[in-house]
Protein backbone atom coordinates (compact mmCIF):
# COMPACT_ATOMS: atom_id res chain seq x y z
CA UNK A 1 -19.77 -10.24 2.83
CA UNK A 2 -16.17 -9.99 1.55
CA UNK A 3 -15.56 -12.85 -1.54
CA UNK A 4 -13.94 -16.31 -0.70
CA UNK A 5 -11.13 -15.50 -2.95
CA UNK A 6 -10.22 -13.05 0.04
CA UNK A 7 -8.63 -16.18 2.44
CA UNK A 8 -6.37 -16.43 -0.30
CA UNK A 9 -5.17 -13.10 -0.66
CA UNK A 10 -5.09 -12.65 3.67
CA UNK A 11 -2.84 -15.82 2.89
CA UNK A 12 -0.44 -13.54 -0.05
CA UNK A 13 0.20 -11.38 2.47
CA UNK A 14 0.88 -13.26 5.71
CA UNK A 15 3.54 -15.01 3.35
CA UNK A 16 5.19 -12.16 2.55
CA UNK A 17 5.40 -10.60 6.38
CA UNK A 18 6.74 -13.97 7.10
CA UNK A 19 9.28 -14.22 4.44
CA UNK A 20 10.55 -10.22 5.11
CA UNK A 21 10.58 -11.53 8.54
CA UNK A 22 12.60 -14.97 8.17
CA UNK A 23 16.06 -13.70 9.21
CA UNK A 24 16.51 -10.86 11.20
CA UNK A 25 19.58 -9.59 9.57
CA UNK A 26 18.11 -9.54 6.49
CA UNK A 27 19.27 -6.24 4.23
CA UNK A 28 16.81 -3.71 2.23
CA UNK A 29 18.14 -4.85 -0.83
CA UNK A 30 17.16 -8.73 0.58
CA UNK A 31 13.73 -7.71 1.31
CA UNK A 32 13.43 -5.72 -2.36
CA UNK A 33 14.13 -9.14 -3.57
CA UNK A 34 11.45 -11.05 -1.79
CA UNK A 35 8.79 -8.12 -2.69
CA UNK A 36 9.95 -8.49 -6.22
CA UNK A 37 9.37 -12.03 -6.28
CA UNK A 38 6.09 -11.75 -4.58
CA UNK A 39 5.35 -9.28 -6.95
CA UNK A 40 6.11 -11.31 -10.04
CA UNK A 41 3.21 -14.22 -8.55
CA UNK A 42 0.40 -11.58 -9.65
CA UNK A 43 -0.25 -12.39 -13.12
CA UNK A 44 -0.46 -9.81 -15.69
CA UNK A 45 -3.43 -8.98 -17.93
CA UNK A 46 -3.12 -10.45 -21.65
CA UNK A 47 -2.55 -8.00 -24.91
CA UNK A 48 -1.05 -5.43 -22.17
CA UNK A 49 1.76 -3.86 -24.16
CA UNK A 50 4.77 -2.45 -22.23
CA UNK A 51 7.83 0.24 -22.79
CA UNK A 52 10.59 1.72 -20.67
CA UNK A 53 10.85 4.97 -20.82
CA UNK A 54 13.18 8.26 -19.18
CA UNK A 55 11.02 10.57 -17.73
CA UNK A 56 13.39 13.16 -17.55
CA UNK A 57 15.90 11.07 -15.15
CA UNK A 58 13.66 8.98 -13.63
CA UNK A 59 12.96 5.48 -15.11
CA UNK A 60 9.56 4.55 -15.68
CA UNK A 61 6.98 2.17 -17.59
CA UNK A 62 4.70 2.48 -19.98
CA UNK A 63 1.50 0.65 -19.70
CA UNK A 64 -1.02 0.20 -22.29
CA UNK A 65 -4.51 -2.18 -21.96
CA UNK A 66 -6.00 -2.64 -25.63
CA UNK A 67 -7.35 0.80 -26.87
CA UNK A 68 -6.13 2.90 -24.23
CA UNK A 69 -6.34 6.60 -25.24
CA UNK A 70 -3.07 7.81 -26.15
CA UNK A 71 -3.80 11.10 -25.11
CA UNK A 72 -4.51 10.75 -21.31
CA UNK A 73 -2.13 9.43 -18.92
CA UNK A 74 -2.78 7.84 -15.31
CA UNK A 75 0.90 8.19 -13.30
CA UNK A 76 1.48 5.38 -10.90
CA UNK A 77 3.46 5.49 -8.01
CA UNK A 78 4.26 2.15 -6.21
CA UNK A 79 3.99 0.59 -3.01
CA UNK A 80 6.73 -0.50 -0.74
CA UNK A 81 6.98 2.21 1.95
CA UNK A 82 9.18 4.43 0.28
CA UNK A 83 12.17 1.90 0.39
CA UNK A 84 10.85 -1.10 -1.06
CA UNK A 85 9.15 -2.36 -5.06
CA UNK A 86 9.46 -0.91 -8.52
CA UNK A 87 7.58 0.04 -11.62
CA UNK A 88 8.71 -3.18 -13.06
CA UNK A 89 6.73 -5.25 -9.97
CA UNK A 90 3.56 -3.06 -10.72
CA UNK A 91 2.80 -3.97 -14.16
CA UNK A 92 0.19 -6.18 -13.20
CA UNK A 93 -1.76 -2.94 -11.30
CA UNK A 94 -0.44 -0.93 -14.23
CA UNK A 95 -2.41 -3.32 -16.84
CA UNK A 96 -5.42 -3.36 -15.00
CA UNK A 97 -5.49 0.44 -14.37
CA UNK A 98 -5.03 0.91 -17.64
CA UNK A 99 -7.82 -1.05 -18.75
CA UNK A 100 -10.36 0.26 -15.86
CA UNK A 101 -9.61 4.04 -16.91
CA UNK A 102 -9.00 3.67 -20.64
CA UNK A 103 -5.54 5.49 -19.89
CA UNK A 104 -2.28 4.57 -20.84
CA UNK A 105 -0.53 4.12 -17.27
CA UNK A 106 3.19 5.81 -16.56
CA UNK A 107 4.46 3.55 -13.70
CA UNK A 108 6.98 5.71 -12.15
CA UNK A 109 10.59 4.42 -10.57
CA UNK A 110 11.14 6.65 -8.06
CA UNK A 111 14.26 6.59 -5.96
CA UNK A 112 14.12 4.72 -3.20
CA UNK A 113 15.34 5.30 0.95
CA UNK A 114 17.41 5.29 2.39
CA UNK A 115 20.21 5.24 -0.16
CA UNK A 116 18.06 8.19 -1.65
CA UNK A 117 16.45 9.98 1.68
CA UNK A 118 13.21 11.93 1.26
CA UNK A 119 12.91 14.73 -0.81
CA UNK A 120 13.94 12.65 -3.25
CA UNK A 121 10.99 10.20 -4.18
CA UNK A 122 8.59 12.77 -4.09
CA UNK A 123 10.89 15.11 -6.14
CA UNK A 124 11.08 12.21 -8.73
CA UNK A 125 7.07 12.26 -9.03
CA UNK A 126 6.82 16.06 -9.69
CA UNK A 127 9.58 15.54 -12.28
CA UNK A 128 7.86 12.47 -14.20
CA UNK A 129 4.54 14.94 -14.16
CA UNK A 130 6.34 17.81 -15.32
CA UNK A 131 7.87 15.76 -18.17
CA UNK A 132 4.30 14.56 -18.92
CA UNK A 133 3.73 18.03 -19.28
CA UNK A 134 7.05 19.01 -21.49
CA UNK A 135 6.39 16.06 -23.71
CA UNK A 136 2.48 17.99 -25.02
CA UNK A 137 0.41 16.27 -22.54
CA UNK A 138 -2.85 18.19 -21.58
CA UNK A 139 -2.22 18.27 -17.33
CA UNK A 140 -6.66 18.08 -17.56
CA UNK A 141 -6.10 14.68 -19.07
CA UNK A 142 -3.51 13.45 -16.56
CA UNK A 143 -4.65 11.74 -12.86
CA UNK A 144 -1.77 10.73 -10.49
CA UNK A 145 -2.42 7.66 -8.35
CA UNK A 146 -0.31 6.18 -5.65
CA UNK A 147 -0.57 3.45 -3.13
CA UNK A 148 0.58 3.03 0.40
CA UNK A 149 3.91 4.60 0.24
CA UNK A 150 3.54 5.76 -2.91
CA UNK A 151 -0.29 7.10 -2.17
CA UNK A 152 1.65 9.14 0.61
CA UNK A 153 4.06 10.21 -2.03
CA UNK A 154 1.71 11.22 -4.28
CA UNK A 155 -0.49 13.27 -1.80
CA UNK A 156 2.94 15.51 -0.84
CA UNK A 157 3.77 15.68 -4.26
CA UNK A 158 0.60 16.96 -5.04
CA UNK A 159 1.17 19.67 -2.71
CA UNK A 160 4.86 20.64 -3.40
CA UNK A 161 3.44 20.80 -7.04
CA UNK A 162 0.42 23.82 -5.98
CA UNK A 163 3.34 25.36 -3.80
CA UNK A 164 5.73 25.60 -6.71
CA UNK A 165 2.54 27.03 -9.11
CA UNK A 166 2.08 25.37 -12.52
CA UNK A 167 -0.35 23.59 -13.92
CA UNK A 168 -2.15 20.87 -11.53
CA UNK A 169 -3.03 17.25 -12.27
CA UNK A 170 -6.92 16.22 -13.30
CA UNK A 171 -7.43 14.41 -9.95
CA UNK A 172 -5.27 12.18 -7.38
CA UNK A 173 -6.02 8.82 -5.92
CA UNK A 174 -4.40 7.00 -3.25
CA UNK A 175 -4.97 4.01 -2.15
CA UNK A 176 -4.09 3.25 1.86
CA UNK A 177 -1.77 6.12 1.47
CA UNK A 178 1.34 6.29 4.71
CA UNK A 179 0.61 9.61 5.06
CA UNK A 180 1.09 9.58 8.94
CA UNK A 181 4.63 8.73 10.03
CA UNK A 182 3.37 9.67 13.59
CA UNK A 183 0.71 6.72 13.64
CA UNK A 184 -1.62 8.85 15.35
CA UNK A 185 -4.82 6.87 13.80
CA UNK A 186 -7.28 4.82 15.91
CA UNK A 187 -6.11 2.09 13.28
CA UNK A 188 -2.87 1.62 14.65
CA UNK A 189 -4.63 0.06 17.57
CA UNK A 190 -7.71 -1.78 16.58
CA UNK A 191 -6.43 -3.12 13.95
CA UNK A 192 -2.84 -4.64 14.69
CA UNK A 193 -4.22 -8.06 15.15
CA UNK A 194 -6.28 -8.17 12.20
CA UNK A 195 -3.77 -6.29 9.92
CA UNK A 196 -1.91 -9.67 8.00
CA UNK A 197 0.56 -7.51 6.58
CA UNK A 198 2.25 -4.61 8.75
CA UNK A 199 3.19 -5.06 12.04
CA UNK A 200 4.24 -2.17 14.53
CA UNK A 201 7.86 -3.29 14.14
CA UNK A 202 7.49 -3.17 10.17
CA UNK A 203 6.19 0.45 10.62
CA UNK A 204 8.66 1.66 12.85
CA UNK A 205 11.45 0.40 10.89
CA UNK A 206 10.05 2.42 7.59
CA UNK A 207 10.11 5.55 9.51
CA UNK A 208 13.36 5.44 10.91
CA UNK A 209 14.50 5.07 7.79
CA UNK A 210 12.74 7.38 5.61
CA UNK A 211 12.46 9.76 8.20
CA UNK A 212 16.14 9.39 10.05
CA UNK A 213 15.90 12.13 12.69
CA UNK A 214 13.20 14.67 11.31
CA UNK A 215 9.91 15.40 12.94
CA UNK A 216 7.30 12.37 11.80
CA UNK A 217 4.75 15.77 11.60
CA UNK A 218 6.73 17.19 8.76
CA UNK A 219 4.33 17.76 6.04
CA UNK A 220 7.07 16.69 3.25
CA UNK A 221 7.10 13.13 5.22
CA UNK A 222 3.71 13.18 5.91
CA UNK A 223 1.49 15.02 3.90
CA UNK A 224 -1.91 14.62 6.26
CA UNK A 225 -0.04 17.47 8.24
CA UNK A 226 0.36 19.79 5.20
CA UNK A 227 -1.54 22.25 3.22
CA UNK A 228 -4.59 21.05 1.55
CA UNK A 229 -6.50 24.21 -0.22
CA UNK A 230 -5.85 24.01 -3.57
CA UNK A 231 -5.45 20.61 -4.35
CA UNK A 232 -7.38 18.98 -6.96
CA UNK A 233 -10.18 16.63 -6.57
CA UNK A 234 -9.02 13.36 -4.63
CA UNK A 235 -10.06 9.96 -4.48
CA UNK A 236 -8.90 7.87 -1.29
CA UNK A 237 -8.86 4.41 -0.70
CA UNK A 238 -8.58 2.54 2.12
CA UNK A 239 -8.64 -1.04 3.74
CA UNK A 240 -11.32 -1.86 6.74
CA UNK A 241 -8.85 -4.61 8.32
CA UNK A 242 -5.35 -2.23 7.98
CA UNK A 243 -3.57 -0.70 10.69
CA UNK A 244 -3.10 2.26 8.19
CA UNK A 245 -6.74 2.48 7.27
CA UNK A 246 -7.13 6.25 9.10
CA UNK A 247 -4.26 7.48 7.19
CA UNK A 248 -6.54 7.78 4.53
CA UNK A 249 -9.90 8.28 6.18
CA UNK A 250 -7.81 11.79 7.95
CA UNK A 251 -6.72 12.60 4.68
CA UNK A 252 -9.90 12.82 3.59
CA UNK A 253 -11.26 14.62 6.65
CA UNK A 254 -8.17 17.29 5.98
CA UNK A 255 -9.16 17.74 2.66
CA UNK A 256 -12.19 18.73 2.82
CA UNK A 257 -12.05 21.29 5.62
CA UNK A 258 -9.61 22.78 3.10
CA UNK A 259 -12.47 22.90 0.74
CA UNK A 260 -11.47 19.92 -1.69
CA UNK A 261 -13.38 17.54 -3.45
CA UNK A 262 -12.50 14.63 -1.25
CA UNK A 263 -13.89 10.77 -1.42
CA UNK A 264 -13.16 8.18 1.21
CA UNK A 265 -13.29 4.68 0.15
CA UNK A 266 -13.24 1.70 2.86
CA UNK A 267 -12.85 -1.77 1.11
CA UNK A 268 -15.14 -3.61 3.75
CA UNK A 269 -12.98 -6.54 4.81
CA UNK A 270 -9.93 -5.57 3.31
CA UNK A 271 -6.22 -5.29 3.75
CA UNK A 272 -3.50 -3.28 2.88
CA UNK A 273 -3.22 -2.46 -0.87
CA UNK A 274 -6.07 -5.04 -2.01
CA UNK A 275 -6.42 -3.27 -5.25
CA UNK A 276 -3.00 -4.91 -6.17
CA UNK A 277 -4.92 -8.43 -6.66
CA UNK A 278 -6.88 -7.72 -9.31
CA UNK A 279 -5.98 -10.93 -10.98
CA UNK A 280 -7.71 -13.26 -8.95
CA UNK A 281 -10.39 -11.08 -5.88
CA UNK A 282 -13.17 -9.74 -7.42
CA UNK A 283 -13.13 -6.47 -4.48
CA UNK A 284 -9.79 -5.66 -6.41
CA UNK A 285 -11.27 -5.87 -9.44
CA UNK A 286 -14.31 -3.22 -8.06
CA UNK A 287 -11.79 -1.13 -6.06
CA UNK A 288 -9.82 -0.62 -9.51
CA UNK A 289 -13.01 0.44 -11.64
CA UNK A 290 -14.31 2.81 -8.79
CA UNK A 291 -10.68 4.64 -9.89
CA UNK A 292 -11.07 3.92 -13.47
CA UNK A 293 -15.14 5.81 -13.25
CA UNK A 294 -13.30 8.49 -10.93
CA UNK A 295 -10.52 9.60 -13.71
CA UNK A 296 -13.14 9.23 -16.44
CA UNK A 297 -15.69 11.81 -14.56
CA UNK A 298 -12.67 14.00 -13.34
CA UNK A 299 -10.81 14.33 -16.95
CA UNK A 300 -11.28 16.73 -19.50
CA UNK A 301 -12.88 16.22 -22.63
């Protein structure tokens, strides 16, 4: 039985599909604004202390709960569908992660489509890694973590990162990951009435403009169509109620007949990204220290 506090976050996000959807010639940069501003409702845990930092070009946060362990690092990168939010709008999750994992959090500011077309996101979260890495950080004591656009990032960042060689990240999560431009889930069906965020409309506006005119199958766009061996141990996440929910669940499948330690998580009742609510539903609150117990076990030392 999913929590009452759910109605209320169902409610969060039918606002927000209404208010991206209020005026149809609304910009990207007007619907950044309205995310942001959405964003900024989620309150942010107390005694969570907070620095900007350049990763090596790309700007990102610092997040640190109250005796996080300066020597491991969870990277974060955001939602928003590759065109859409900011590390400043996820310091909430980043407080919260940090506190569920004992981790300081790097929230990572990515560039964002289509002013900055793909490879350029995912290029940005191999950099901020590699600077982990420059700047004396153990790669064993570093998980990356992504959700819905930025799961999908992280996923085909992960595997531009075992193409290039190099040292690998402790583990991955994402949570409801777009990792299938081409839709080609049983998700995108049953669940685009009960879905009270994305809409098929929503969807196919991402795509064209992330995407522009190259095949959705391209593994760079959509990493459930790339190369899986190697990879390091995943954790996936994924909403019961979201029309993206088999993104993740094929991931997984993908995964693991490439012979990675894969886990699929469905958060029973759920919608897109519910882990961001950690503030105020208590299947947030579980979601987040499922991840937290999953970097712990899958970190050196």
């Amino acid at each position: 039985m999913v929590s009452t506090e759910s109605a209320e976050v169902l409610r969060l996000n039918n606002e927000l599909r209404d208010a991206w959807l209020a005026d149809p010639n609304y910009t990207f940069d007007d619907m950044r604004r309205i995310f942001e501003e959405w964003l900024a409702r989620i309150a942010i845990p107390p005694e969570t202390a907070f620095a900007q930092v350049d990763c090596g070009g790309v700007s990102c946060i610092w997040a640190d709960a109250p005796g996080a362990d300066p020597e491991r690092v969870v990277m974060h990168c955001h939602s928003g569908g590759y065109l859409l939010g900011s590390a400043h709008g996820y310091r909430s999750f980043g407080g919260y992660l940090s506190a569920a994992s004992g981790c300081r959090v790097l929230l990572v500011g990515y560039r964002l489509a289509p002013e900055n077309p793909w490879p350029a996101g995912v290029n940005d979260g191999v950099a901020a890694f590699r600077w982990l890495e420059a700047e004396g950080y153990d790669p064993a004591k570093i998980a990356i973590c992504g959700d819905s656009g930025g799961g999908g990032l992280i996923l085909a960042a992960l595997q531009k990162m075992r193409d290039e060689g190099g040292a690998m990240p402790a583990c991955g999560i994402a949570i409801s990951p777009l990792a299938d431009f081409a839709r080609t889930g049983a998700s995108y069906k049953e669940n685009a009435d009960r879905d009270p965020l994305v809409n098929e409309d929503f969807l196919a506006a991402l795509g064209a403009a992330y995407c522009g005119e190259m095949d959705r199958r391209h593994p760079g766009l959509s990493p459930l169509y790339g190369n899986w061996a190697g990879l390091p141990p995943l954790l996936i996440l994924a909403g019961e109620i979201e029309m993206m929910r088999d993104d993740g669940k094929q991931c997984v499948d993908a995964a693991k007949l490439a012979g990675v330690d894969a886990t699929y998580h469905e958060g029973q009742g759920m919608a897109h990204i519910w882990t961001l609510f950690a503030d105020r539903l208590p299947e947030a609150r579980e979601g987040v220290a499922l991840i937290g117990d999953f970097v712990r076990k899958h970190m050196a030392g």
